[in-house]
N, C-alpha and C. Protein backbone atom coordinates (compact mmCIF):
# COMPACT_ATOMS: atom_id res chain seq x y z
N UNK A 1 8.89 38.36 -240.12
CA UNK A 1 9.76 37.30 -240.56
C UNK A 1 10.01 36.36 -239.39
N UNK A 2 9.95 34.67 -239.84
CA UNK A 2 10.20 34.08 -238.65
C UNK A 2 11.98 33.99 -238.72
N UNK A 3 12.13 32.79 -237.68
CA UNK A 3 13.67 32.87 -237.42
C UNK A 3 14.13 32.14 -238.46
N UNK A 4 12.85 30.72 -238.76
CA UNK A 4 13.36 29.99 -239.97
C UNK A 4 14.01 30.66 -241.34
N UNK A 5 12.76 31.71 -242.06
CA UNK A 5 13.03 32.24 -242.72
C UNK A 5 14.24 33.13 -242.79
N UNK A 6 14.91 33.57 -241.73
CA UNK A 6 16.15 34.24 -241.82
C UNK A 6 17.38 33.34 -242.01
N UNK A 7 17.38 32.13 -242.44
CA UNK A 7 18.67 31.82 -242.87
C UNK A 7 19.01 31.86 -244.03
N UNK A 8 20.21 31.55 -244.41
CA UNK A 8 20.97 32.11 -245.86
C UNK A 8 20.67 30.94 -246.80
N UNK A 9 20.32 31.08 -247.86
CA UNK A 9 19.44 30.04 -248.42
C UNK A 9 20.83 29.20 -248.82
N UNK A 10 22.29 29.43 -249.08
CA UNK A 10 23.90 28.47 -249.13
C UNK A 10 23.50 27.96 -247.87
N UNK A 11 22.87 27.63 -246.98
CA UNK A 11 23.36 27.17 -246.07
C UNK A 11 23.49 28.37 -244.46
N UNK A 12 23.52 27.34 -243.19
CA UNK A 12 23.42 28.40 -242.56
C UNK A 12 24.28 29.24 -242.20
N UNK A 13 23.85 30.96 -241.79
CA UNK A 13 25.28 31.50 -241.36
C UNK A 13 26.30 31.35 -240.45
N UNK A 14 27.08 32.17 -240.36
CA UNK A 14 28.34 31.85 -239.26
C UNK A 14 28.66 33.13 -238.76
N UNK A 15 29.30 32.93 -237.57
CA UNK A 15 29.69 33.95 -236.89
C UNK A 15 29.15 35.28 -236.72
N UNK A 16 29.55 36.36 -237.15
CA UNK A 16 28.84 37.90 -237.19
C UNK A 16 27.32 37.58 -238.22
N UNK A 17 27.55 36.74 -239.02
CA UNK A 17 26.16 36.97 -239.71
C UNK A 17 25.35 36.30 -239.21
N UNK A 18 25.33 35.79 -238.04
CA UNK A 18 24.49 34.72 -237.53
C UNK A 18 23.63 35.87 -236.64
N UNK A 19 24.39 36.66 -235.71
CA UNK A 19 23.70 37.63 -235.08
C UNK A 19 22.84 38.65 -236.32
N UNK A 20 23.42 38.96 -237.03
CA UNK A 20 22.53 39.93 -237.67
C UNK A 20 21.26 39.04 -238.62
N UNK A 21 21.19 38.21 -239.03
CA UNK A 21 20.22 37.49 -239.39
C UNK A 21 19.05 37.23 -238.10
N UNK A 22 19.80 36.79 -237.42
CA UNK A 22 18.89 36.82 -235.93
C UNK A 22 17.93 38.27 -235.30
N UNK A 23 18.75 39.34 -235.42
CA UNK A 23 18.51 40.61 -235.76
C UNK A 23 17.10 41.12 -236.33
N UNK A 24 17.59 40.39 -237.58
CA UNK A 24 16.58 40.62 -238.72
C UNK A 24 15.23 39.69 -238.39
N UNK A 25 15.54 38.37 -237.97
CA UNK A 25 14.16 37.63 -237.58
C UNK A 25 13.46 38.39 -236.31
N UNK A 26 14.24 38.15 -234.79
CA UNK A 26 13.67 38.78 -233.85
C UNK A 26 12.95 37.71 -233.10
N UNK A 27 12.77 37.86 -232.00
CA UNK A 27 13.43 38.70 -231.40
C UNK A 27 14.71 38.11 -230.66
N UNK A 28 15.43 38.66 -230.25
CA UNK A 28 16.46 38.20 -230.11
C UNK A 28 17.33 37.78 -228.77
N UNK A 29 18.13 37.89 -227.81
CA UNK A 29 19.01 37.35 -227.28
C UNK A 29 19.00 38.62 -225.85
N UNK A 30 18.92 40.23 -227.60
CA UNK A 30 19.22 41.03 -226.93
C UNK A 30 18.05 41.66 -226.49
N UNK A 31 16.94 40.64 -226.11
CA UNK A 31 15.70 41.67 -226.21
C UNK A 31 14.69 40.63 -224.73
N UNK A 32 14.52 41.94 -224.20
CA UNK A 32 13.38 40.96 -223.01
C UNK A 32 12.03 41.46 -222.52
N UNK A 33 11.26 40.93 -222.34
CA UNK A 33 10.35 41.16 -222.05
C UNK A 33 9.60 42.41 -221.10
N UNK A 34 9.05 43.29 -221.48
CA UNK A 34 9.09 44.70 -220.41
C UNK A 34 8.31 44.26 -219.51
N UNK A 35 9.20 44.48 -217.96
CA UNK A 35 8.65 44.07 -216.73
C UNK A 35 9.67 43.28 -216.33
N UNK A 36 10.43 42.75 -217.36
CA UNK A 36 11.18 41.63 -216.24
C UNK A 36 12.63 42.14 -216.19
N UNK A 37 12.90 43.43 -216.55
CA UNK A 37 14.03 44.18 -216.35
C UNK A 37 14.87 43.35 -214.81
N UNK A 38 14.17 43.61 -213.91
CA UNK A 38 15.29 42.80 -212.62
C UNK A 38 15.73 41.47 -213.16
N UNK A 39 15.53 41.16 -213.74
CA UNK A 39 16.07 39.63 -213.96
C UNK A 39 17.37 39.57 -214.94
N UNK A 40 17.33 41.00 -215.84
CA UNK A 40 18.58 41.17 -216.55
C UNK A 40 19.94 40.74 -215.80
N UNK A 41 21.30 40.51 -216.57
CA UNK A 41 21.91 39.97 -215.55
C UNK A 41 22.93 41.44 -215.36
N UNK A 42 23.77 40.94 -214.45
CA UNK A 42 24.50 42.30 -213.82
C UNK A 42 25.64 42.73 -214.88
N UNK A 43 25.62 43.80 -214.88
CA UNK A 43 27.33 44.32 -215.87
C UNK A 43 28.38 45.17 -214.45
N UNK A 44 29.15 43.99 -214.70
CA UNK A 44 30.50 44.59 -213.45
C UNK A 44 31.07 45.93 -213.88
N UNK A 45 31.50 46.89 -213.19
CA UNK A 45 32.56 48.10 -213.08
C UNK A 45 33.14 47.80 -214.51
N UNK A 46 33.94 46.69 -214.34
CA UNK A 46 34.80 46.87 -215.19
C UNK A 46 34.29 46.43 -216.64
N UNK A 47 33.67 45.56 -216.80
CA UNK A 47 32.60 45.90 -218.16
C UNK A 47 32.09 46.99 -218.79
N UNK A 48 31.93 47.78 -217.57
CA UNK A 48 30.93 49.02 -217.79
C UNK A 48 32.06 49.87 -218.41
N UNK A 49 33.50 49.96 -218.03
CA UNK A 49 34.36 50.46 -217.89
C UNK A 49 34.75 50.42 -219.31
N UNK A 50 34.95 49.24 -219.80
CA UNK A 50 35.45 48.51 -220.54
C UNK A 50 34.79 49.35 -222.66
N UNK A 51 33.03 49.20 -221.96
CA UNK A 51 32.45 49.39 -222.66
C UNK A 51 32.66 50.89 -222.87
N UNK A 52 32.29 51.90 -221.61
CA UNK A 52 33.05 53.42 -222.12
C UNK A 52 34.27 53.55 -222.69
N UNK A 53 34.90 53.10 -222.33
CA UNK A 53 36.45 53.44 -223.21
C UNK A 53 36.55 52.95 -224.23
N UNK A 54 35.82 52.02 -225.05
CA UNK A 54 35.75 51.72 -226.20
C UNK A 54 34.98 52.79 -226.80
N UNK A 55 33.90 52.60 -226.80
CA UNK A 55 33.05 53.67 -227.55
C UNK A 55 32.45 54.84 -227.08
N UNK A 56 32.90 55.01 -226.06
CA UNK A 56 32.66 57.01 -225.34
C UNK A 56 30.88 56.91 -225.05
N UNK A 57 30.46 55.63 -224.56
CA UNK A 57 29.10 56.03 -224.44
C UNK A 57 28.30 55.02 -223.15
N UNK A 58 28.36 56.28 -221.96
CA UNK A 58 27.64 55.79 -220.74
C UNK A 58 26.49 56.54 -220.45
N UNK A 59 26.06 57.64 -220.63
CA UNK A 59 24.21 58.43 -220.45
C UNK A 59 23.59 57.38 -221.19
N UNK A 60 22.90 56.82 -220.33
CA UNK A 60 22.00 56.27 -220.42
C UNK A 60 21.70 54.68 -220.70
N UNK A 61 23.00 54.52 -220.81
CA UNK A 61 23.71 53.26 -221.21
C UNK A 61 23.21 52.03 -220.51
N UNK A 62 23.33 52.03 -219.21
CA UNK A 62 23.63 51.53 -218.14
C UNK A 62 22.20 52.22 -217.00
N UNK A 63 21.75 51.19 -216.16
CA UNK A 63 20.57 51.14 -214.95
C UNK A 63 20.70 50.83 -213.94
N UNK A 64 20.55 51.35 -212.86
CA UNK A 64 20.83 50.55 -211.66
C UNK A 64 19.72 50.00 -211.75
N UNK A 65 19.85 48.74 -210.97
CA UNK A 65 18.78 47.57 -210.82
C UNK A 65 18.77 47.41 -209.10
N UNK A 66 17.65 46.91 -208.44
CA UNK A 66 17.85 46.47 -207.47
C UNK A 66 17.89 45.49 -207.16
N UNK A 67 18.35 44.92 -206.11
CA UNK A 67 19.05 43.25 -206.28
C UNK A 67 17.98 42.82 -205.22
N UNK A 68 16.74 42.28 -206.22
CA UNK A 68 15.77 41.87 -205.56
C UNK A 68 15.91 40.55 -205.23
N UNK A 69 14.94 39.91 -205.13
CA UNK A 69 14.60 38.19 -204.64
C UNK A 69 14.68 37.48 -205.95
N UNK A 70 14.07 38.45 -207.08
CA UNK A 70 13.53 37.32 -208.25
C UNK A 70 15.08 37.36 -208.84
N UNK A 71 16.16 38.70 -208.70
CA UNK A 71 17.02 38.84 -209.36
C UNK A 71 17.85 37.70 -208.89
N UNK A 72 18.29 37.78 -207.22
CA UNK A 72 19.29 36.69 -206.69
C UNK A 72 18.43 35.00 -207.49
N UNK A 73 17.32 34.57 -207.51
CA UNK A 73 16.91 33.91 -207.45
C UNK A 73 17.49 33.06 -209.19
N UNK A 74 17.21 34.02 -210.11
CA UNK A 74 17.34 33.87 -211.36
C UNK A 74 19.20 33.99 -211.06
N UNK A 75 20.18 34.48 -209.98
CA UNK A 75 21.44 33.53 -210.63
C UNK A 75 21.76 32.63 -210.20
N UNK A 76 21.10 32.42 -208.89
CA UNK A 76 20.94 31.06 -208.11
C UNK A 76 21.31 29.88 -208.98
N UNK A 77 20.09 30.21 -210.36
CA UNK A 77 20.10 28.90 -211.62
C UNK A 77 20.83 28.95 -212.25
N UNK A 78 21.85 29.87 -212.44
CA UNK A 78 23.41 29.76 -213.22
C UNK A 78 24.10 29.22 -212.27
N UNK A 79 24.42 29.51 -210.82
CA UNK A 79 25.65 28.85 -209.55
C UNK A 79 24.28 28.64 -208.53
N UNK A 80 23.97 27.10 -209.16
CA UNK A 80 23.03 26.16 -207.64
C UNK A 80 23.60 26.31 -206.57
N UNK A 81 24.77 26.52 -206.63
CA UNK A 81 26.01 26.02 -205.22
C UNK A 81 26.55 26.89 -204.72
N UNK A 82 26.54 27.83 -204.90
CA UNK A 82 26.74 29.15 -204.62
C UNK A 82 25.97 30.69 -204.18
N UNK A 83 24.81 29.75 -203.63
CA UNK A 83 23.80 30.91 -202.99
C UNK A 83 24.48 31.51 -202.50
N UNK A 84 25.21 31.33 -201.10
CA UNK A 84 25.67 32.37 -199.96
C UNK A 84 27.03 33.22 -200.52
N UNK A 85 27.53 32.68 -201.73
CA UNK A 85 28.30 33.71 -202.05
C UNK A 85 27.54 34.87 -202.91
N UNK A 86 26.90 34.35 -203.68
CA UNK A 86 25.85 35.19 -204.14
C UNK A 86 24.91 36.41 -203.54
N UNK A 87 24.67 35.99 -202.30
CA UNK A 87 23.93 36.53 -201.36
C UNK A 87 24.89 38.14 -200.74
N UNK A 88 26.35 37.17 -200.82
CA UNK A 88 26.84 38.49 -200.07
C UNK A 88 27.61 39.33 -200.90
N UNK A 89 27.43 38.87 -202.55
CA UNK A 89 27.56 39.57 -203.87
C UNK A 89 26.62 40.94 -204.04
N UNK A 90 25.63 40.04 -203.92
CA UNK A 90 24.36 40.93 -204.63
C UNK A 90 23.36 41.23 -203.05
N UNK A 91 24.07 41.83 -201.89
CA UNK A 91 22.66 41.97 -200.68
C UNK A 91 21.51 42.34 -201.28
N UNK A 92 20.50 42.13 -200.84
CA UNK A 92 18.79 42.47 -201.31
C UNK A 92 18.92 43.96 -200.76
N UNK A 93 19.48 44.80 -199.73
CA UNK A 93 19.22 46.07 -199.92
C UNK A 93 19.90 46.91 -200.68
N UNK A 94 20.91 46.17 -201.66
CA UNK A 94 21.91 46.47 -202.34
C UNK A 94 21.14 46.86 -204.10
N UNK A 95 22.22 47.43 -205.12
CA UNK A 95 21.58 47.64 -206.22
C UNK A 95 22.85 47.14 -207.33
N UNK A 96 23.01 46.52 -208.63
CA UNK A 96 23.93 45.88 -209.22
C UNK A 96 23.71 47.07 -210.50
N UNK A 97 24.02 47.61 -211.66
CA UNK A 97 24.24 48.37 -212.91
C UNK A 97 23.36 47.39 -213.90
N UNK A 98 22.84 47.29 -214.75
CA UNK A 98 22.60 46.61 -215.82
C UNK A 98 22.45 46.93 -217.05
N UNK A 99 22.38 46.39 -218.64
CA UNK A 99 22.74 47.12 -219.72
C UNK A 99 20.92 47.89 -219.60
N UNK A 100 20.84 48.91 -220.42
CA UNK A 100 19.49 49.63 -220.51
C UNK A 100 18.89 48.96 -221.73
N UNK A 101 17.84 49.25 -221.39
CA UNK A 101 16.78 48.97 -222.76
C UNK A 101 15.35 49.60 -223.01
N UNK A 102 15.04 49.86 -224.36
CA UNK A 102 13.96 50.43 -224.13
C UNK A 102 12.95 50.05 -224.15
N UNK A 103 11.50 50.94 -224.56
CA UNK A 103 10.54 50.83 -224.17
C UNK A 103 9.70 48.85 -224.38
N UNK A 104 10.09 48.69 -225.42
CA UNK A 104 10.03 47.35 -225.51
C UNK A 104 10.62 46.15 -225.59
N UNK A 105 11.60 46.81 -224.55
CA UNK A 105 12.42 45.50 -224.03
C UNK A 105 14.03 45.18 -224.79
N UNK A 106 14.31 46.23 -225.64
CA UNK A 106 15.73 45.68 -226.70
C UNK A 106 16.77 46.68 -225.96
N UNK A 107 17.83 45.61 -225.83
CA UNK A 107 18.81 46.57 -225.20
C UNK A 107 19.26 47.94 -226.10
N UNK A 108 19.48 48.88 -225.55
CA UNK A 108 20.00 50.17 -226.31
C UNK A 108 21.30 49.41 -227.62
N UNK A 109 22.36 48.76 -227.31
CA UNK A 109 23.02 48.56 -228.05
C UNK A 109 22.52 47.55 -229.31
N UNK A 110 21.27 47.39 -229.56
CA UNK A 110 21.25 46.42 -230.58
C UNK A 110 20.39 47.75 -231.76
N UNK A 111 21.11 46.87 -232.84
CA UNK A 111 20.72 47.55 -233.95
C UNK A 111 19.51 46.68 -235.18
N UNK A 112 19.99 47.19 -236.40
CA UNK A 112 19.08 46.01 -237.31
C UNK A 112 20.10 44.80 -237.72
N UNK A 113 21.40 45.10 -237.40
CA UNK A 113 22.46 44.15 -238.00
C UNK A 113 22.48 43.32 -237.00
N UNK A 114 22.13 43.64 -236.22
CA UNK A 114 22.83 42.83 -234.22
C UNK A 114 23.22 44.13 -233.57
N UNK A 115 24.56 43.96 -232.65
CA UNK A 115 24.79 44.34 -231.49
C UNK A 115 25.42 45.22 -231.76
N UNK A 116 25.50 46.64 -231.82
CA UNK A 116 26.72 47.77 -232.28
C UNK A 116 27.89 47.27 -231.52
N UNK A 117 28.32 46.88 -230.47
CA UNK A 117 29.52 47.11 -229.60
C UNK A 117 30.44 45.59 -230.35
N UNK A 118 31.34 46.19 -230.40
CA UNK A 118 32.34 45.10 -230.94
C UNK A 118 32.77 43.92 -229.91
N UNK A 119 32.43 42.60 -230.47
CA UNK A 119 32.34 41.39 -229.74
C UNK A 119 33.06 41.61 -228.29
N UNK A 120 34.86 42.00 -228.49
CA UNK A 120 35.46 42.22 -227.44
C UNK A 120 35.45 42.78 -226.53
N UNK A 121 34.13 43.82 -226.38
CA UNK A 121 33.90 44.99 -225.58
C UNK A 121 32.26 44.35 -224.68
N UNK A 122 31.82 43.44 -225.37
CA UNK A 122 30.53 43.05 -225.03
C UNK A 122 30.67 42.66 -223.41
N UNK A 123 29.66 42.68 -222.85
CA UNK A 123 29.42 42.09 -221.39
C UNK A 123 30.03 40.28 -221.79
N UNK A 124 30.41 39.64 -220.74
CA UNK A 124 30.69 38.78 -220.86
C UNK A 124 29.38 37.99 -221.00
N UNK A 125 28.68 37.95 -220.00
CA UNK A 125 27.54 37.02 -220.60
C UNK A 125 27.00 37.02 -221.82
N UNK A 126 26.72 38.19 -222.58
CA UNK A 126 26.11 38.49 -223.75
C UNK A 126 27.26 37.48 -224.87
N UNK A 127 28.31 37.23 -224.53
CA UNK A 127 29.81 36.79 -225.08
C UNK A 127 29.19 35.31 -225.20
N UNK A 128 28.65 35.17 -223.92
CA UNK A 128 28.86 33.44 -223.76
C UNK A 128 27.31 33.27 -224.61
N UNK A 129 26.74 34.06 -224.51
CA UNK A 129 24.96 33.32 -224.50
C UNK A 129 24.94 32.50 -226.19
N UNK A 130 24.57 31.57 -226.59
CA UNK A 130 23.68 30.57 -225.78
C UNK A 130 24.47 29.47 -225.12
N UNK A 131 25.29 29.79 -224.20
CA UNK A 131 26.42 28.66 -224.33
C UNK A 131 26.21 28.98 -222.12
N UNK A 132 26.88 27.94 -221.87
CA UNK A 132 26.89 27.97 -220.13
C UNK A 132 28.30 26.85 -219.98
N UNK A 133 28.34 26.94 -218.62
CA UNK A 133 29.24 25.78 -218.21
C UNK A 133 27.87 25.42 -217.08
N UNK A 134 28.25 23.82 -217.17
CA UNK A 134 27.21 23.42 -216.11
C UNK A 134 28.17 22.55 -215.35
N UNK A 135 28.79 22.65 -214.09
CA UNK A 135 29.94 21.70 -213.93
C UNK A 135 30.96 21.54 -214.56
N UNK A 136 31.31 20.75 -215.31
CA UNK A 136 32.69 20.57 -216.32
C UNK A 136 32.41 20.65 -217.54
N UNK A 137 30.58 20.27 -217.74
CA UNK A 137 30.68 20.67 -218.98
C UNK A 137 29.76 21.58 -219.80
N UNK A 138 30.20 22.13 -221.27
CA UNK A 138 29.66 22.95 -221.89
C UNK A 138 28.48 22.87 -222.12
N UNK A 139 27.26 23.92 -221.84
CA UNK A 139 25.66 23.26 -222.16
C UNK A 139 25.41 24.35 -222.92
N UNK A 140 24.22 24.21 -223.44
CA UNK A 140 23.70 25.49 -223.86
C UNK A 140 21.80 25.65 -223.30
N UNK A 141 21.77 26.94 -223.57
CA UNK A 141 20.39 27.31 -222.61
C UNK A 141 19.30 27.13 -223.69
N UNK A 142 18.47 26.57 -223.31
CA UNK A 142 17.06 26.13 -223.99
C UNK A 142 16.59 27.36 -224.44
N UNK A 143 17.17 27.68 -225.46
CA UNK A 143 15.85 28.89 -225.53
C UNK A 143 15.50 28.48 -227.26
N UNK A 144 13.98 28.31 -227.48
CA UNK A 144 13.62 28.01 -228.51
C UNK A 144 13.82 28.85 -229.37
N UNK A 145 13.73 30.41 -229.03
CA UNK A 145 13.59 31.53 -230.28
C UNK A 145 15.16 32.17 -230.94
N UNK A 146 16.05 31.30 -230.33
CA UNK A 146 17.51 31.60 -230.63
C UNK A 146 17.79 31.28 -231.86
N UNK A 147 18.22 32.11 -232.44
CA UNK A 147 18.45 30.94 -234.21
C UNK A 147 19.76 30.22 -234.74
N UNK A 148 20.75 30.24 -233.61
CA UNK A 148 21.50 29.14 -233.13
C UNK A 148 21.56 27.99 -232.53
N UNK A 149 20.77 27.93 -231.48
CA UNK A 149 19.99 27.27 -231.14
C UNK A 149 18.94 26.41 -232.02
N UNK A 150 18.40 26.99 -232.81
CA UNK A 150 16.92 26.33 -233.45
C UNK A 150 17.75 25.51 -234.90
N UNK A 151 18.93 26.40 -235.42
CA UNK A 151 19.78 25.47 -236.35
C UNK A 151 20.83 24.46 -236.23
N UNK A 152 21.59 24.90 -234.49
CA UNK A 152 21.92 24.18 -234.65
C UNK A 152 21.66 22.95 -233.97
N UNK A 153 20.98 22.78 -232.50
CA UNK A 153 20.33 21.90 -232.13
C UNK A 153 21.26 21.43 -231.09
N UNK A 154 22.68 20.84 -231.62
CA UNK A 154 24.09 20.45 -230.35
C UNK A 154 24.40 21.52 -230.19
N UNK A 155 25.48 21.23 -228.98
CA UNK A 155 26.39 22.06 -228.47
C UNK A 155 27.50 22.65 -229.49
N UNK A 156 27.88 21.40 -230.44
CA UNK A 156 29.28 21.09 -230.80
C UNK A 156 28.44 22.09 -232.33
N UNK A 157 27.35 21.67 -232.56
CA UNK A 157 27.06 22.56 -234.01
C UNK A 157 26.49 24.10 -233.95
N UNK A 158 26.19 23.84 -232.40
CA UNK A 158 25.98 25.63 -232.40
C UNK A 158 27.12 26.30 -232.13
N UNK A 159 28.48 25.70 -231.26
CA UNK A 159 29.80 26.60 -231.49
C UNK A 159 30.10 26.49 -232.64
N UNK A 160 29.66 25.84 -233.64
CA UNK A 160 30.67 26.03 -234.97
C UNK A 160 29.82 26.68 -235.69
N UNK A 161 28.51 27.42 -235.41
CA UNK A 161 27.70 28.34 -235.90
C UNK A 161 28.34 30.00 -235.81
N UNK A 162 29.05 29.33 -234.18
CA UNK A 162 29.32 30.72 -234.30
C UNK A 162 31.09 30.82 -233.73
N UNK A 163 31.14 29.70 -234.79
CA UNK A 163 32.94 30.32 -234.80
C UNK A 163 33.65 29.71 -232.89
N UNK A 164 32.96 29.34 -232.53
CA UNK A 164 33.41 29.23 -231.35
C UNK A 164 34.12 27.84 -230.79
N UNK A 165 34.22 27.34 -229.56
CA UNK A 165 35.01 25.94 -229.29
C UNK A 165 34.67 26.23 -227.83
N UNK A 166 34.68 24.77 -227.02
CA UNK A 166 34.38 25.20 -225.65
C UNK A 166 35.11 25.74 -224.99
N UNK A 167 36.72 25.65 -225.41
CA UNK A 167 38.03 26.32 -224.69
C UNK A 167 37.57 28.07 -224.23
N UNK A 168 36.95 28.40 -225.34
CA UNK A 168 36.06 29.92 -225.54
C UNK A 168 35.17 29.73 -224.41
N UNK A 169 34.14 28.82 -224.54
CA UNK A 169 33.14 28.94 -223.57
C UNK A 169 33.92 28.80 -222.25
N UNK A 170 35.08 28.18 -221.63
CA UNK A 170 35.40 27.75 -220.37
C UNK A 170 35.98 29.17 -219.81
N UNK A 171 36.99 29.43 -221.34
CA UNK A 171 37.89 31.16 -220.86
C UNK A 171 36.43 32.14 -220.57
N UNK A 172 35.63 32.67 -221.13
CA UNK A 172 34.62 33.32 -220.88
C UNK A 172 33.99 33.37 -219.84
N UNK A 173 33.42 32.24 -219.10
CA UNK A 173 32.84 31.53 -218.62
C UNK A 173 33.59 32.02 -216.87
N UNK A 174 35.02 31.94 -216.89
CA UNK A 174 35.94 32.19 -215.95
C UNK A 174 35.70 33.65 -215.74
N UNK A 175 36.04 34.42 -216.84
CA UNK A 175 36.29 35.83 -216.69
C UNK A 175 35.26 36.21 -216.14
N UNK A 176 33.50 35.91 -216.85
CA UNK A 176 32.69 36.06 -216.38
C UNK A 176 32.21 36.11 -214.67
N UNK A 177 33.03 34.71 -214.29
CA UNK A 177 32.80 34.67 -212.75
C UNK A 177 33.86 35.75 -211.83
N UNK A 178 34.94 35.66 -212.47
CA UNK A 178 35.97 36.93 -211.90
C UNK A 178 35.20 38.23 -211.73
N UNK A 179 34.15 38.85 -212.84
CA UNK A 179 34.05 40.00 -213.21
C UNK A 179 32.96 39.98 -211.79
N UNK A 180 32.37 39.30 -212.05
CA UNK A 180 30.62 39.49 -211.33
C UNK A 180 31.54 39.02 -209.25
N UNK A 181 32.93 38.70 -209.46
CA UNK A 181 33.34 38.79 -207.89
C UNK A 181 33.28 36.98 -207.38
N UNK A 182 32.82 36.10 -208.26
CA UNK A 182 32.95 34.67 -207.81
C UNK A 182 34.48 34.33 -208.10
N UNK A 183 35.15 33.49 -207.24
CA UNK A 183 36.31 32.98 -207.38
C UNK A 183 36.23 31.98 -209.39
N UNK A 184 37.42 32.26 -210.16
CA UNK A 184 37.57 31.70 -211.47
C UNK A 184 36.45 29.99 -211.51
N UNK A 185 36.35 29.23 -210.85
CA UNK A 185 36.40 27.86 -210.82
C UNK A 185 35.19 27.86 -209.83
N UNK A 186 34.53 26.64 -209.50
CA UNK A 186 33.37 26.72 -208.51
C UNK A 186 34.28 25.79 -207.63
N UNK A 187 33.83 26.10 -206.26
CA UNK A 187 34.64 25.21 -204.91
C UNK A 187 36.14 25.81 -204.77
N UNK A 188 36.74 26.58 -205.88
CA UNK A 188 37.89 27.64 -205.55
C UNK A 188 38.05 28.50 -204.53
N UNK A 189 38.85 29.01 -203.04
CA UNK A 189 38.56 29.74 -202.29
C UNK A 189 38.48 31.07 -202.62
N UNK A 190 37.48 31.09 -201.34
CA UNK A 190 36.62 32.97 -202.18
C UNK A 190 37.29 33.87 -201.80
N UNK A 191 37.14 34.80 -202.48
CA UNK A 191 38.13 36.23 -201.90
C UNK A 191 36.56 37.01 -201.65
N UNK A 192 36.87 37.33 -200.23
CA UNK A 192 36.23 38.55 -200.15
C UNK A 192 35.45 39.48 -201.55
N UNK A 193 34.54 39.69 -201.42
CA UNK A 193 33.86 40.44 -202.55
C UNK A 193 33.86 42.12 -202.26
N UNK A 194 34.55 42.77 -203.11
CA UNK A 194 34.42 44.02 -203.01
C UNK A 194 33.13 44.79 -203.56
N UNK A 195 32.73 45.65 -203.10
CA UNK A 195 31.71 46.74 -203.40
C UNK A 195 31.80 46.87 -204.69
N UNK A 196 33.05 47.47 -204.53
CA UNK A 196 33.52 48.21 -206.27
C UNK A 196 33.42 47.92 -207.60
N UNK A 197 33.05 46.06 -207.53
CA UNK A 197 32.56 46.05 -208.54
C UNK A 197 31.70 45.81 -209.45
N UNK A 198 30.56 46.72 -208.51
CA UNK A 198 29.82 47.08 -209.09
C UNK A 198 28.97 48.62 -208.39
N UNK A 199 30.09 49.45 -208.99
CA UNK A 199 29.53 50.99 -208.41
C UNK A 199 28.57 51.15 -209.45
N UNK A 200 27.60 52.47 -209.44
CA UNK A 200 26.32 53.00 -209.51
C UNK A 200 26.66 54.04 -209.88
C-alpha cells in the first residue's frame, strides 16, 4: 500500500489516526534504515525514565549508541550554532542511549496502529517530528514519505493534521533542548552539562 492510498476516503485523517494510517502505508517516521542506527537521535535519562514508569518496559528497549562523527554531525543540522556545546554534550569517546529497533530498522515500540507508547510518554523528538524550530520559526523536515507531510504540504496544514499549533511545537521544542542538556532557548547561558543525562 502506498501512503496515498492510506487516506480516509471523508477526507484526510487527524491526530491519532493519522499515525496509524501512516502505520498501515509505511514506512514510517518510526522506521530507519539498517546501518544507519548512529544517526538515531539520543533519548535522555529522563525520557528513558519517563518511558519505564509508564509502561514497566526497559530489556531491550533502549541501545547504547556511540557518539560518533556521523552522529555529532547529523545534530550539528538541528543546532548549526551550537557545535561546541554539542561537542561537550555528546564527546566522541563518549556513548548517548537510543530507542532500539529491529532487524529492519522499526523501532521496537511501533505497532500496526502506530506507536504503542502513549503520546505523553514518547521521546520528545518523536513528539515534535515532522515539525522543528529553525530560529523563531516553526519548519517542518522534508521528508517526502511522511503522510503528513505529503497531505499536508504547509506548516499551518500539517499542525492541523495533527491536532497541533506552533505554541506545541515551541513548548516541545524547549523541553526537548532541556532534556538532551542545551540551555531552553539558543544564545541562552549554558549550564554546565551533566553526565547523568544520559546514563547507560
Amino acid at each position: 500500500m502506498n501512503v496515498s492510498s492510506a487516506l480516509l476516503p471523508g477526507g484526510p485523517p487527524t491526530g491519532a489516526s493519522v499515525c496509524a494510517a501512516c502505520a498501515a502505508a509505511g514506512p514510517t517516521c518510526c522506521s530507519l534504515t539498517p546501518g544507519q542506527e548512529e544517526l538515531c537521535f539520543p533519548v535522555s535519562d529522563m525520557e528513558r525514565t519517563r518511558i519505564v514508569e509508564q509502561v514497566g518496559l526497559s530489556l531491550g528497549a533502549f541501545t547504547p549508541q556511540a557518539n560518533t562523527g556521523a552522529f555529532l554531525a547529523n545534530l550539528v543540522r538541528l543546532f548549526p550554532r551550537e557545535r561546541a556545546i554539542l561537542g561537550r554534550l555528546f564527546p566522541q569517546e563518549g556513548q548517548h542511549l537510543r530507542l532500539s529497533v529491529d532487524a529492519a530498522g522499526n523501532c521496537v515500540f511501533l505497532r500496526a496502529d502506530g506507536c504503542c507508547l502513549p503520546r505523553a510518554v514518547r521521546p520528545y523528538y518523536c513528539r515534535l517530528f515532522p515539525f522543528w524550530l529553525s530560529g523563531a520559526a516553526v519548519s517542518a523536515f522534508a521528508a517526502p514519505g511522511c503522510l503528513v507531510h505529503r497531505q499536508g504540504r504547509t506548516v499551518s496544514r500539517m499542525l492541523a493534521l495533527l491536532d497541533s499549533t506552533e505554541a506545541d511545537v515551541r513548548d516541545l521544542h524547549g523541553r526537548l533542548r532541556l532534556a538532551w542538556g542545551l540551555p531552553p532557548k539558543e544564545g541562552m547561558p549554558f549550564v554546565t552539562p551533566s553526565p547523568a543525562r544520559f546514563h547507560l
